[in-house]
C-alpha atoms as a PDB file:
ATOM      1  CA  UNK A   1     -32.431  87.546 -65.603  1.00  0.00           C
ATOM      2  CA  UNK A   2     -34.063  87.083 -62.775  1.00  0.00           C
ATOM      3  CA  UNK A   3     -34.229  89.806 -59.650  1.00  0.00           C
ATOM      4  CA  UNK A   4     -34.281  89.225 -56.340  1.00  0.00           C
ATOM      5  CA  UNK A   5     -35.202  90.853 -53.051  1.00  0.00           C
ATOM      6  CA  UNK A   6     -31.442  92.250 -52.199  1.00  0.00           C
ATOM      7  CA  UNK A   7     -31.915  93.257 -55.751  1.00  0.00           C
ATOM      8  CA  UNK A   8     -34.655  95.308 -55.177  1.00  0.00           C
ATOM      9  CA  UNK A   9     -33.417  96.574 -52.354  1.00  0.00           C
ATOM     10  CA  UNK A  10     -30.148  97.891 -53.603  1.00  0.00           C
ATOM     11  CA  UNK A  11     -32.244  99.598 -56.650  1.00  0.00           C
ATOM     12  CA  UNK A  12     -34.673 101.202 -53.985  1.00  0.00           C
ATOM     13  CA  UNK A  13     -30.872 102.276 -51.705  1.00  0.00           C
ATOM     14  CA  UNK A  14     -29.629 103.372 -55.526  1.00  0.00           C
ATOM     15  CA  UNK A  15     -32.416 105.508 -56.603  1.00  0.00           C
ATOM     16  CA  UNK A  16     -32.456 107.060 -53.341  1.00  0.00           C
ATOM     17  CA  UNK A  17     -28.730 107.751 -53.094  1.00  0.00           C
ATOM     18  CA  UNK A  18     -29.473 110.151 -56.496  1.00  0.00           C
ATOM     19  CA  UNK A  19     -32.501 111.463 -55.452  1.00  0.00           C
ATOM     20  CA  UNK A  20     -30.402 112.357 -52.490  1.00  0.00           C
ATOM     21  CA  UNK A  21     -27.528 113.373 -54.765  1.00  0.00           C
ATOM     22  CA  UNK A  22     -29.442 115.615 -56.793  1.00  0.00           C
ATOM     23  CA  UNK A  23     -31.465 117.160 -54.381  1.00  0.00           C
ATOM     24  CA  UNK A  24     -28.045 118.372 -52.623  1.00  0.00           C
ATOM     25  CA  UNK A  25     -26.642 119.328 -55.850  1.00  0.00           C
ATOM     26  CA  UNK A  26     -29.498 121.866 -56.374  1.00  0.00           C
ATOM     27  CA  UNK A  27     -29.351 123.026 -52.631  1.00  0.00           C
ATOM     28  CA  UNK A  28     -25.584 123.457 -53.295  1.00  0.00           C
ATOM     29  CA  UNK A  29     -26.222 125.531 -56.336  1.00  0.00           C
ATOM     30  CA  UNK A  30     -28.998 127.810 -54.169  1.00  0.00           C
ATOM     31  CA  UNK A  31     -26.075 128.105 -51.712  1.00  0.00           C
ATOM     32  CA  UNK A  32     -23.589 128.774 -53.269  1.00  0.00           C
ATOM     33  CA  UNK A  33     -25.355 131.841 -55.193  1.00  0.00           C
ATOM     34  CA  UNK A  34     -27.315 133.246 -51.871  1.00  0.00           C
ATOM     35  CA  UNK A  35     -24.012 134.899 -50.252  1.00  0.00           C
ATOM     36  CA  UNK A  36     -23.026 136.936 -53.445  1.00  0.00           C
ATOM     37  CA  UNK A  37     -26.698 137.640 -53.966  1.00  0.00           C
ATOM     38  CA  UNK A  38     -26.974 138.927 -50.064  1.00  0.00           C
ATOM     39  CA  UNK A  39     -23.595 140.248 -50.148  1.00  0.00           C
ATOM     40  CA  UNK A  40     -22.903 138.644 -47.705  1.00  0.00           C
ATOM     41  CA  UNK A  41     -19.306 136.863 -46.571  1.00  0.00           C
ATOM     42  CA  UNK A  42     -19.024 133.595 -46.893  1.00  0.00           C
ATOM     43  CA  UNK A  43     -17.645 133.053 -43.343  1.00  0.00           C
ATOM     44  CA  UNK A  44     -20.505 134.721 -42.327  1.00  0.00           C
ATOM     45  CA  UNK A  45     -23.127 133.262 -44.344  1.00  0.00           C
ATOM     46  CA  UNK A  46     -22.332 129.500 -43.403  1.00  0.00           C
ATOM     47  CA  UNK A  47     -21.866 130.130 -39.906  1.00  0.00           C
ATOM     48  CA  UNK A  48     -25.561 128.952 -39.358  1.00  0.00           C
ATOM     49  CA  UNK A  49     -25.650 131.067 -35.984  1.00  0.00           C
ATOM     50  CA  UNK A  50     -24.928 134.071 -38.351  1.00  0.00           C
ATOM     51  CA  UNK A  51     -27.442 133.205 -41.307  1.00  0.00           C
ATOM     52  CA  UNK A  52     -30.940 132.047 -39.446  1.00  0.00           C
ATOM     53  CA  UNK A  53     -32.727 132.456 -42.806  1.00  0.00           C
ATOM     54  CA  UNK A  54     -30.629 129.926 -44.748  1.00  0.00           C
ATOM     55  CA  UNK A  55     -29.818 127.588 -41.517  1.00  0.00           C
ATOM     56  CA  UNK A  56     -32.546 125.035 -42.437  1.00  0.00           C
ATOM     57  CA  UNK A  57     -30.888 124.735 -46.025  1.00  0.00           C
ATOM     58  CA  UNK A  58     -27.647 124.633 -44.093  1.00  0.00           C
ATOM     59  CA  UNK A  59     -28.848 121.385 -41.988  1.00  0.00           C
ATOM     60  CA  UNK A  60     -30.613 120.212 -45.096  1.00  0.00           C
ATOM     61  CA  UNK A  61     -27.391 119.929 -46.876  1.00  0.00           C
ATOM     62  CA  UNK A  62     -25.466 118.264 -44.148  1.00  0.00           C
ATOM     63  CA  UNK A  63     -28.286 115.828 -43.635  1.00  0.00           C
ATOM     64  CA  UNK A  64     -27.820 114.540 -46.980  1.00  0.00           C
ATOM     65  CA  UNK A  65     -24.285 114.269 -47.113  1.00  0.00           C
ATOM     66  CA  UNK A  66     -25.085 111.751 -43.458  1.00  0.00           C
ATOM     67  CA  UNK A  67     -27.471 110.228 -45.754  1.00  0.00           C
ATOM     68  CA  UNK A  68     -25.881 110.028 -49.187  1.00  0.00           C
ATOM     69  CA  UNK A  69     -22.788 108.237 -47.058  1.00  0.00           C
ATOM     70  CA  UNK A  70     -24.962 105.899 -45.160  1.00  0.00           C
ATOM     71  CA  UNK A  71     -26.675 104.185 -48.359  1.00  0.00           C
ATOM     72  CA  UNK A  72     -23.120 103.793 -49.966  1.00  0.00           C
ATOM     73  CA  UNK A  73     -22.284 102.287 -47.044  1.00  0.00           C
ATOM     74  CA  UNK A  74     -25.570  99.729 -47.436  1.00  0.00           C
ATOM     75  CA  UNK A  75     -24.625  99.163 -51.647  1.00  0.00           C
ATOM     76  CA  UNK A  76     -20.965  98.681 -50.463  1.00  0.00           C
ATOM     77  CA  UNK A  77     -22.126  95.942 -47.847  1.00  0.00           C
ATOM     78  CA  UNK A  78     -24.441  94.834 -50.709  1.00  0.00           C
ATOM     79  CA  UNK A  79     -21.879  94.140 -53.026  1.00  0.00           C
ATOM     80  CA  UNK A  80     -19.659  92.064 -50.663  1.00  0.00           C
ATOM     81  CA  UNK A  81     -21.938  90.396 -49.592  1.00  0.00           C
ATOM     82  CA  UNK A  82     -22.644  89.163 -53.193  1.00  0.00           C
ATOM     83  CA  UNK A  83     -19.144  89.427 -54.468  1.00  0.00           C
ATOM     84  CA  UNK A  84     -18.641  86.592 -51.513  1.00  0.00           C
ATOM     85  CA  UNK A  85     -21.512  84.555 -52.990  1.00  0.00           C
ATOM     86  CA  UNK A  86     -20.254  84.797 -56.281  1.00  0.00           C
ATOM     87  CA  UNK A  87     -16.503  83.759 -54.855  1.00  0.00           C
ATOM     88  CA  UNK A  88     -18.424  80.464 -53.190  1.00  0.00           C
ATOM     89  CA  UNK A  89     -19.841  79.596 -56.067  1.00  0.00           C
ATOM     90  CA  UNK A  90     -17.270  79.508 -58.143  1.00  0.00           C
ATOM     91  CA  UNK A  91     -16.777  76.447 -59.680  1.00  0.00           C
ATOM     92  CA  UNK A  92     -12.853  74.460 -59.983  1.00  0.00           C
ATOM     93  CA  UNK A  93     -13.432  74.943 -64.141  1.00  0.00           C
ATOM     94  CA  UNK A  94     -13.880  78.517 -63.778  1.00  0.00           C
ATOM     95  CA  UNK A  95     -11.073  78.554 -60.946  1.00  0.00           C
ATOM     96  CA  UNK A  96      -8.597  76.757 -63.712  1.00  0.00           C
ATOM     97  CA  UNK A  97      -9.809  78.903 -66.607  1.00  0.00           C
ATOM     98  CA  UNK A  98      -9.097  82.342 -64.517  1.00  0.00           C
ATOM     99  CA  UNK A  99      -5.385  80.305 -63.955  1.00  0.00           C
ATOM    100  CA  UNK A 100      -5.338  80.360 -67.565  1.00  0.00           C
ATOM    101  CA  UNK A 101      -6.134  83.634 -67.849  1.00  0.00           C
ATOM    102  CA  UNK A 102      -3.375  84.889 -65.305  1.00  0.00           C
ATOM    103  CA  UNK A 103      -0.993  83.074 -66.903  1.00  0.00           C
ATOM    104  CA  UNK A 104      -1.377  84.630 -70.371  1.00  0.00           C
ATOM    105  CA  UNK A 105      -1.312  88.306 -68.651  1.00  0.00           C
ATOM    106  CA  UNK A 106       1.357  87.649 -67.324  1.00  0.00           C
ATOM    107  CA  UNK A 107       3.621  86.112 -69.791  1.00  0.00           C
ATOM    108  CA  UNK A 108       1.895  89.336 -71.964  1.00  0.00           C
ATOM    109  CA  UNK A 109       2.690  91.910 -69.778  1.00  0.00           C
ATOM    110  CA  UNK A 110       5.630  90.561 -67.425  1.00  0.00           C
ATOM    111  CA  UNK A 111       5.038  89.378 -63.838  1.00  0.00           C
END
């Protein structure tokens, strides 16, 4: 199989959607144990004009969340882009075998 440059470009978005992922999943875990640990309320401790010391990881969080969403967006666009390829290419035997196909489900499970 051969890979091309959108290929490699929605591995490089990928791996860097769970590098992202991960890297909020610790900060969440850091978070989510520094109130209790402060004794601190919670109200209180995410209320970033309340909690200067743990703002940055505050912004830090939300920035990834921005940025997780944004390279979904790119694999989503990615993969319509492609899934419209793959719909122009298909050929009228394929078109006639998925016919087939529909058929058969359907007189299987009821249409």
């Amino acid at each position: 199989m051969e890979i091309g440059a959108s290929d490699r470009d929605l591995i490089a978005v990928m791996r860097r959607y769970f590098a992202a992922q991960a890297e909020l999943e610790s900060l969440k875990a850091q978070l989510a144990a520094a109130p209790q640990a402060a004794g601190e309320a919670i109200g209180v401790f995410y209320d970033p004009r309340q909690n200067a010391e743990h703002v940055a990881d505050l912004r830090r969080s939300h920035r990834l969340r921005e940025e997780m969403a944004s390279l979904m967006q790119r694999a989503e666009a990615w993969g319509r882009a492609a899934s419209g390829a793959d719909q122009n290419a298909t050929s009228e035997p394929q078109s006639e075998e998925w016919q087939s196909f529909e058929k058969r489900a359907d007189a299987l499970f009821g249409s």
